[in-house]
C-alpha atoms as a PDB file:
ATOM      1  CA  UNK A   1      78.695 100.672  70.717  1.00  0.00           C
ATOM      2  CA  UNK A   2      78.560  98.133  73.774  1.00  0.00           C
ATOM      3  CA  UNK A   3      80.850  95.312  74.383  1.00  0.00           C
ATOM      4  CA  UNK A   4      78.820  92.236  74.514  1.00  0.00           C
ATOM      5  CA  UNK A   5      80.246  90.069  76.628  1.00  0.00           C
ATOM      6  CA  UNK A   6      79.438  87.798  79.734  1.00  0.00           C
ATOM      7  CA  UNK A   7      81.656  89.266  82.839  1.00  0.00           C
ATOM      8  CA  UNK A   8      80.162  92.476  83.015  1.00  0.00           C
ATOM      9  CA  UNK A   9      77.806  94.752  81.267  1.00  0.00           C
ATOM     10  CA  UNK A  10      80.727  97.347  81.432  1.00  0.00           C
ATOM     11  CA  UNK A  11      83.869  96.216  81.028  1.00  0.00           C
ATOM     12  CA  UNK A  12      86.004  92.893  79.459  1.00  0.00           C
ATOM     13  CA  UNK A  13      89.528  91.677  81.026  1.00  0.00           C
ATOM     14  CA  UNK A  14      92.094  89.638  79.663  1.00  0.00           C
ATOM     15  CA  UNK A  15      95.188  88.494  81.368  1.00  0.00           C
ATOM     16  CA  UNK A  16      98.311  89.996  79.037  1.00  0.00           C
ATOM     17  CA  UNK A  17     100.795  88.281  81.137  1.00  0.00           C
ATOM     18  CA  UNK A  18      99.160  84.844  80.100  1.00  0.00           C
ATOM     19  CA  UNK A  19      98.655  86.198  76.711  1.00  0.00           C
ATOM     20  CA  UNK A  20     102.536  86.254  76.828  1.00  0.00           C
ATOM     21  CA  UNK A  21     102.128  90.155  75.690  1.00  0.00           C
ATOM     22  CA  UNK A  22     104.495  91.520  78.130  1.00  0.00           C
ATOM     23  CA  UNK A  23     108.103  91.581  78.908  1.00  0.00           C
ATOM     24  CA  UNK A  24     109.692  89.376  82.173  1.00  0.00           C
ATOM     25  CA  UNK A  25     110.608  93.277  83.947  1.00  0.00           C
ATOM     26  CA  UNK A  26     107.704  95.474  82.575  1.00  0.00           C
ATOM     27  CA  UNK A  27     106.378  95.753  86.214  1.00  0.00           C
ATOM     28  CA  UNK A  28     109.728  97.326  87.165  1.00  0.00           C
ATOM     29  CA  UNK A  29     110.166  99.180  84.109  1.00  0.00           C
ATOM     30  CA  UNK A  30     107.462 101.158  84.343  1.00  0.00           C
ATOM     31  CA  UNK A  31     107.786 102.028  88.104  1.00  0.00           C
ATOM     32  CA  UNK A  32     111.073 103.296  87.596  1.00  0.00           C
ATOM     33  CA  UNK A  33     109.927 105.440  84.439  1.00  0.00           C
ATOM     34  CA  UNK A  34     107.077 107.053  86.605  1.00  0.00           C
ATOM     35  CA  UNK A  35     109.226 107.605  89.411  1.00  0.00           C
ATOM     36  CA  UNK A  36     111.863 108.950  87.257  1.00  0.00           C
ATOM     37  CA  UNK A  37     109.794 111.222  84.605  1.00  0.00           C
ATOM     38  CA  UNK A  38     106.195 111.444  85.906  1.00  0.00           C
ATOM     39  CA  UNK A  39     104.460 114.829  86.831  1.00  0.00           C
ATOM     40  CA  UNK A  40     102.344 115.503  89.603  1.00  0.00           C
ATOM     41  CA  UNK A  41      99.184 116.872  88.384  1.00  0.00           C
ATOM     42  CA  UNK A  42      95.878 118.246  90.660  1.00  0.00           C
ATOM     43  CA  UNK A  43      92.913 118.203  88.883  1.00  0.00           C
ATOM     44  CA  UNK A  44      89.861 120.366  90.139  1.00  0.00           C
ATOM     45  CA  UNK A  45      87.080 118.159  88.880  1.00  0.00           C
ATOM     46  CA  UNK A  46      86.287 121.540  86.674  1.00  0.00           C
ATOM     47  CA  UNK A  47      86.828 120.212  82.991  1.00  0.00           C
ATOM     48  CA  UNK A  48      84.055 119.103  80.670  1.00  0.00           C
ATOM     49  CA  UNK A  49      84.522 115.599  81.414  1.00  0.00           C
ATOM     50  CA  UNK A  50      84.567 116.030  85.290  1.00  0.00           C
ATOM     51  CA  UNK A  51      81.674 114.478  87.152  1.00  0.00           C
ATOM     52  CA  UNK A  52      82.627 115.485  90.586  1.00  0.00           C
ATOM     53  CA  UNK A  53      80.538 116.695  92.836  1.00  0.00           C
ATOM     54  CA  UNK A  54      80.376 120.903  93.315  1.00  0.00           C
ATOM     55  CA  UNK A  55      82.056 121.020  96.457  1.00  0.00           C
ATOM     56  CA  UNK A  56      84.822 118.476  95.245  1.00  0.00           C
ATOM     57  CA  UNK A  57      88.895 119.433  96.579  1.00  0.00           C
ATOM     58  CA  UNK A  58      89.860 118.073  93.412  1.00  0.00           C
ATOM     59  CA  UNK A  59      92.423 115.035  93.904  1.00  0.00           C
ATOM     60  CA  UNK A  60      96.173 114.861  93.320  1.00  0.00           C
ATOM     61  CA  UNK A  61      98.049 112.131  90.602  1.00  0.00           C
ATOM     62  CA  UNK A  62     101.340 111.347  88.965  1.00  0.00           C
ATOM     63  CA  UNK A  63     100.994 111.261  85.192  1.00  0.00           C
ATOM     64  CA  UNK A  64     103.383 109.915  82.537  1.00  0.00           C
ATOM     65  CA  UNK A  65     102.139 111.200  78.927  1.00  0.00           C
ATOM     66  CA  UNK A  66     101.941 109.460  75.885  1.00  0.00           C
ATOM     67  CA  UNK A  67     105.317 111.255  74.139  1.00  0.00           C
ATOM     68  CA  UNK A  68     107.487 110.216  77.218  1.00  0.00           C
ATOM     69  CA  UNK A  69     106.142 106.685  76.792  1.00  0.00           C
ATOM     70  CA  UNK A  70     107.010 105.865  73.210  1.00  0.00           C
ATOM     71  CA  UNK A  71     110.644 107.363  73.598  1.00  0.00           C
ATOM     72  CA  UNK A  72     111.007 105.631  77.498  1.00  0.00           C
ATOM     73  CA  UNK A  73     108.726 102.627  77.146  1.00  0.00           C
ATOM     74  CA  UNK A  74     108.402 101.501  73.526  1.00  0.00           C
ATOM     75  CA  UNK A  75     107.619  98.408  73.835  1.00  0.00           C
ATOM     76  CA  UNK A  76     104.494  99.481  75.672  1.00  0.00           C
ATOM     77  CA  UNK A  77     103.695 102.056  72.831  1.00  0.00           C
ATOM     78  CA  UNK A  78     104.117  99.276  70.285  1.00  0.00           C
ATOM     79  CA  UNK A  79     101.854  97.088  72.366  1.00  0.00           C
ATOM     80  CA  UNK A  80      99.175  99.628  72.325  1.00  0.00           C
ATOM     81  CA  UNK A  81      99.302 100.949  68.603  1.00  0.00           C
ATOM     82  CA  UNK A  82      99.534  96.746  67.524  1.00  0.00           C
ATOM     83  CA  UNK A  83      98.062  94.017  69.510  1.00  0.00           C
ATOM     84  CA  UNK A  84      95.888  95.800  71.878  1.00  0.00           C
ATOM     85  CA  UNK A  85      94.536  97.475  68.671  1.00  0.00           C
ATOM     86  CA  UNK A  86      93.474  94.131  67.304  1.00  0.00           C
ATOM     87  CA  UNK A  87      92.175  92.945  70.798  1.00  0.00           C
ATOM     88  CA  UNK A  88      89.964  95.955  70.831  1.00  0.00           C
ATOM     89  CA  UNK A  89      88.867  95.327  67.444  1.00  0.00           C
ATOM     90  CA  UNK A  90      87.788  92.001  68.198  1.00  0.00           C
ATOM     91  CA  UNK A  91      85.695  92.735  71.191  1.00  0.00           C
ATOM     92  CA  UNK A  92      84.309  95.799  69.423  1.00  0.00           C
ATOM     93  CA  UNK A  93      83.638  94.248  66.242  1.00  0.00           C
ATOM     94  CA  UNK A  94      84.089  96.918  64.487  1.00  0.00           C
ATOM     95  CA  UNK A  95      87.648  98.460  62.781  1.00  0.00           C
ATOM     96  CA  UNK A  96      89.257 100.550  65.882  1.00  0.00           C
ATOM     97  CA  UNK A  97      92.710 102.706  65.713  1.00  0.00           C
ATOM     98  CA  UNK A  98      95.010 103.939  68.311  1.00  0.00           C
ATOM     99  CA  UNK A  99      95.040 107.941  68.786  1.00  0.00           C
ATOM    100  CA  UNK A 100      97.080 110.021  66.666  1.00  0.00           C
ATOM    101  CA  UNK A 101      97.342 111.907  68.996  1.00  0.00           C
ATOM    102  CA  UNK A 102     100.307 110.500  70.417  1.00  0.00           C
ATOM    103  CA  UNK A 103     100.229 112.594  74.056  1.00  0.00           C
ATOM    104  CA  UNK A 104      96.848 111.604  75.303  1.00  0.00           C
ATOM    105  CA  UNK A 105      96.690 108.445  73.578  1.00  0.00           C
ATOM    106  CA  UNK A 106      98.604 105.880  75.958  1.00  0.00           C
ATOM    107  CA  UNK A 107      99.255 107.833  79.657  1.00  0.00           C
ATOM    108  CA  UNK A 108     100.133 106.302  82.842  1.00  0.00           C
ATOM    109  CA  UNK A 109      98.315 107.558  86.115  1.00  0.00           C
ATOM    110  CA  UNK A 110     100.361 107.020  89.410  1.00  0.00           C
ATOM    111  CA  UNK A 111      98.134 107.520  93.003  1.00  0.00           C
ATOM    112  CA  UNK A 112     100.684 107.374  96.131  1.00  0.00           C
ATOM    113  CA  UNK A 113      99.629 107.189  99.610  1.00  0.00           C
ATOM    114  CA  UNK A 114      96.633 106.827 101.937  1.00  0.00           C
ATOM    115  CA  UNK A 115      93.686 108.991 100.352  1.00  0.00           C
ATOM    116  CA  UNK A 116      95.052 109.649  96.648  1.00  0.00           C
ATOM    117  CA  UNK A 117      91.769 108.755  94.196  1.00  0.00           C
ATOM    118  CA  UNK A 118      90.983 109.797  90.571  1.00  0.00           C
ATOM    119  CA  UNK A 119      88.070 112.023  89.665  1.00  0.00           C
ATOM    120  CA  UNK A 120      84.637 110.793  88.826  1.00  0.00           C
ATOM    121  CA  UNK A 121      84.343 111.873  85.060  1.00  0.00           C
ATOM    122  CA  UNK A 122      83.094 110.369  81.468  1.00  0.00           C
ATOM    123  CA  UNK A 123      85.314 109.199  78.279  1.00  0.00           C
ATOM    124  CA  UNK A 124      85.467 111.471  75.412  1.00  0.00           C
ATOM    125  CA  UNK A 125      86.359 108.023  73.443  1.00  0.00           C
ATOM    126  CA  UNK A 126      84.425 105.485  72.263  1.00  0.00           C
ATOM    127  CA  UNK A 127      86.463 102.673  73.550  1.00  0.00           C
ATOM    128  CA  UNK A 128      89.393 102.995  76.238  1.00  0.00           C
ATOM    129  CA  UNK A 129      91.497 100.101  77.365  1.00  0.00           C
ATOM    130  CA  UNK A 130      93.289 100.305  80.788  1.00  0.00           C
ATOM    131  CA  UNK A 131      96.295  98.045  81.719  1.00  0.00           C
ATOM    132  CA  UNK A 132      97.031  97.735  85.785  1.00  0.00           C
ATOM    133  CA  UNK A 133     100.803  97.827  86.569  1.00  0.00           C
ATOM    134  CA  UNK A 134     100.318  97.052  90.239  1.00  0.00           C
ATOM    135  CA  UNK A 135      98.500  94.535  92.265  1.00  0.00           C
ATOM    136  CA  UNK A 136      95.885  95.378  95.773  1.00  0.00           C
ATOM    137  CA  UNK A 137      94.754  93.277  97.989  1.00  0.00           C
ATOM    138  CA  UNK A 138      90.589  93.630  98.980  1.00  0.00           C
ATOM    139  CA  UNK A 139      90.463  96.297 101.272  1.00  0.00           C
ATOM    140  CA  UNK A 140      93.235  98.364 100.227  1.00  0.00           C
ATOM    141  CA  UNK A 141      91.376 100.939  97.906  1.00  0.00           C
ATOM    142  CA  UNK A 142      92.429 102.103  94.493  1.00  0.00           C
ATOM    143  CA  UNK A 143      89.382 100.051  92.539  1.00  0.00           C
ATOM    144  CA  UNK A 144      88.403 101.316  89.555  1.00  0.00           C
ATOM    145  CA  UNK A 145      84.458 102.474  89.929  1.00  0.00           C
ATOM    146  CA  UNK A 146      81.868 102.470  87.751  1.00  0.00           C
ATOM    147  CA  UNK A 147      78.250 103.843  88.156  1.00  0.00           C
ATOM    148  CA  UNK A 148      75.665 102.830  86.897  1.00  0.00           C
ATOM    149  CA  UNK A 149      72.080 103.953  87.772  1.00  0.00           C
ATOM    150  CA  UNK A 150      72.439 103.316  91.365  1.00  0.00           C
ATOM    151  CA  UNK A 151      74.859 100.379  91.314  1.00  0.00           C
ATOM    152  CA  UNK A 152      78.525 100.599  91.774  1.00  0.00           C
ATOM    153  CA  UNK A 153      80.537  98.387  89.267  1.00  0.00           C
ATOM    154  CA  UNK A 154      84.485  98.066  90.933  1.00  0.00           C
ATOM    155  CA  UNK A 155      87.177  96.785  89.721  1.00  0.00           C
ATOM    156  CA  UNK A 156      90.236  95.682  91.359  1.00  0.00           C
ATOM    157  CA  UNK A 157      93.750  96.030  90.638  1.00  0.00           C
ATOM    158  CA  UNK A 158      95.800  93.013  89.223  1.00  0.00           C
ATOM    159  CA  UNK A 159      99.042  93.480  87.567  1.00  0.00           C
ATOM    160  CA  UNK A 160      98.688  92.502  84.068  1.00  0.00           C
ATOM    161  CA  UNK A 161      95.160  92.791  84.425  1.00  0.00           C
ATOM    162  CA  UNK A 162      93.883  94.559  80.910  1.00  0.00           C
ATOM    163  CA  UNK A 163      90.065  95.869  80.778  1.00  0.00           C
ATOM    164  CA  UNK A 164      87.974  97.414  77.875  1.00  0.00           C
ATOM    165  CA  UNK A 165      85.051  99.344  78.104  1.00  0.00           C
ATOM    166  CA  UNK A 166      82.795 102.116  77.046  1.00  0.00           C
ATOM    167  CA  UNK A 167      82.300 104.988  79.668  1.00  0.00           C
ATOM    168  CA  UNK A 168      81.303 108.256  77.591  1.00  0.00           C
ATOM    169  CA  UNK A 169      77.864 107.788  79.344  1.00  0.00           C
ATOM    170  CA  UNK A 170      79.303 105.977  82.663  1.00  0.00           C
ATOM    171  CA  UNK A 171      81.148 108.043  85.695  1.00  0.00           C
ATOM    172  CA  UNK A 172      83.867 106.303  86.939  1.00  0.00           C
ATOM    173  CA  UNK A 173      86.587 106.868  88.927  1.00  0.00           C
ATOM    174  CA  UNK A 174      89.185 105.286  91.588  1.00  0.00           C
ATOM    175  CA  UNK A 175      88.227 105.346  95.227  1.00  0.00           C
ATOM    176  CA  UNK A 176      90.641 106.619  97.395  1.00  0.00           C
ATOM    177  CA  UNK A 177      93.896 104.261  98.889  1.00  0.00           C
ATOM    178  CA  UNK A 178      93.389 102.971 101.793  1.00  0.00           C
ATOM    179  CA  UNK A 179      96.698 102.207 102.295  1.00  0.00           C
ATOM    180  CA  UNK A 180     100.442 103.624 101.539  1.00  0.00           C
ATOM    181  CA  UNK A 181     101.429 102.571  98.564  1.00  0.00           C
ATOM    182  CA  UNK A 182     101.593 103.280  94.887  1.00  0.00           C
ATOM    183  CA  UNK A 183      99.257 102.603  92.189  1.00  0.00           C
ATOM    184  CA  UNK A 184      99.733 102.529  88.792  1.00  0.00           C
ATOM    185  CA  UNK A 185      97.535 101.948  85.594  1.00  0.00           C
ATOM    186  CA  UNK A 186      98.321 102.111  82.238  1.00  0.00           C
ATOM    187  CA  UNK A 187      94.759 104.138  80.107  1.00  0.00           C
ATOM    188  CA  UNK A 188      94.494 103.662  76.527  1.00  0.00           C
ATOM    189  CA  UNK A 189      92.123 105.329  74.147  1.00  0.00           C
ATOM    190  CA  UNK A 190      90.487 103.849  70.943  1.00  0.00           C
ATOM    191  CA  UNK A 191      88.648 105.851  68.343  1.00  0.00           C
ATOM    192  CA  UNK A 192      86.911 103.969  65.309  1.00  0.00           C
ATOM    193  CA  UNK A 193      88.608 103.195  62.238  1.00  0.00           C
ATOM    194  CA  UNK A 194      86.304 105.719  59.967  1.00  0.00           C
ATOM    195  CA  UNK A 195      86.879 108.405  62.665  1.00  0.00           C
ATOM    196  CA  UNK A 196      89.209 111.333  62.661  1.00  0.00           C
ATOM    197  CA  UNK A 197      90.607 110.164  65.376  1.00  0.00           C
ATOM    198  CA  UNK A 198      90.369 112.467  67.808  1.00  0.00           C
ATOM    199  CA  UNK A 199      87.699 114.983  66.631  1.00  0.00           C
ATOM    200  CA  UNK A 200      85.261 114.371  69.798  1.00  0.00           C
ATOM    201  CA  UNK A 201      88.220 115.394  71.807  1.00  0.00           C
ATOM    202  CA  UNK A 202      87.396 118.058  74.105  1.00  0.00           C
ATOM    203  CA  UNK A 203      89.844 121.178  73.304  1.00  0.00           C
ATOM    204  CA  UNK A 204      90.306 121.753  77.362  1.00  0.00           C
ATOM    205  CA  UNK A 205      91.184 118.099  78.065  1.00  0.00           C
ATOM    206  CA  UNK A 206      94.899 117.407  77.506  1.00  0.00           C
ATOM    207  CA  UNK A 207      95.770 120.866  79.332  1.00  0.00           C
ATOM    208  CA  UNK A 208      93.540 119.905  82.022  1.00  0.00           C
ATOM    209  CA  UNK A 209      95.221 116.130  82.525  1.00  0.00           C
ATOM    210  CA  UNK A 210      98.422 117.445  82.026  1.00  0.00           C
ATOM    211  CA  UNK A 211      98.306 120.418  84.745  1.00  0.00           C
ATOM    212  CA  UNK A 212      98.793 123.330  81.747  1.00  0.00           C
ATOM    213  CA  UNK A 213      95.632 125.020  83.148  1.00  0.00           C
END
């Protein structure tokens, strides 16, 4: 399955703020939760979904999981498991679900300072959603990457900002900050409807993204 769409032959965004999806504090409520709750994870580029290079460091990041979020943030749980369901089913055009999986299915990935990046690595699902809780400016890093044969596909950050794509077959990854500050973004997975949900699920992954390595 590919999105078919006319922005980009990756990804589709929609503006959730305009879509009058989100609450007048969310912004705020979901720095404080990460700030509060969130774990500091280093991952080693050395799961099965890694595409980092062999001689990688690895990279650093904050992570909120998907139990902390229902109980802390449910209106962003209910969001996911409801109307970003039937978004994704739209553009899909096909029945999608929300992960039962209820840890890896919504997380939220915090990258503070100058240099902090996420991994190059592939999806394990077919379709994942990410919603950006904080804005940068052109030149400040933290854009979502994606590759594609030799072309480089980047996203920036916008608050409210809510993409969809398929990327089991496309690295991406966040280039490194630029800048100090904090950036957060809210990733989503969607399985099909006819699926058991998370069967293609790599067994290493959650202990990987959660530091229980």
């Amino acid at each position: 399955m590919k999105l078919n769409n006319q922005e980009s032959k990756v990804y589709k965004s929609f503006d959730l703020e305009q879509l009058g999806l989100l609450p007048r504090d969310w912004q705020k409520q979901v720095e404080d939760t990460v700030l509060n709750l969130a774990k500091l994870v280093h991952l080693d580029g050395k799961s099965s979904t890694s595409r980092e290079p062999d001689d990688t460091e690895g990279c650093d990041c904050y992570i909120l999981t998907g139990d902390i979020i229902q109980k802390e943030l449910n209106w962003l749980y209910r969001l996911y498991t409801n109307e970003l369901v039937e978004l994704a089913t739209a553009e899909a055009k096909t029945p999608m679900n929300y992960s039962n999986d209820v840890e890896s299915s919504i997380v939220i990935n915090s990258l503070r300072g100058v240099d902090a990046r996420y991994e190059w690595h592939v999806d394990s699902n077919p379709l994942t959603g990410i919603l950006y809780a904080t804005t940068h400016k052109k030149g400040e890093g933290g854009e979502l990457v994606f590759k594609t044969n030799s072309n480089l596909i980047k996203v920036i950050p916008t608050a409210g900002k809510f993409i969809l794509f398929d990327a089991r077959d496309i690295p991406h990854c966040v280039f490194p900050l630029t800048v100090n500050l904090r950036r957060s973004s809210i990733p989503m997975n969607f399985y099909f409807q006819d699926q058991e949900l998370i069967e293609d699920r790599p067994d290493d992954l959650n202990n990987y993204l959660f530091g229980r390595k």
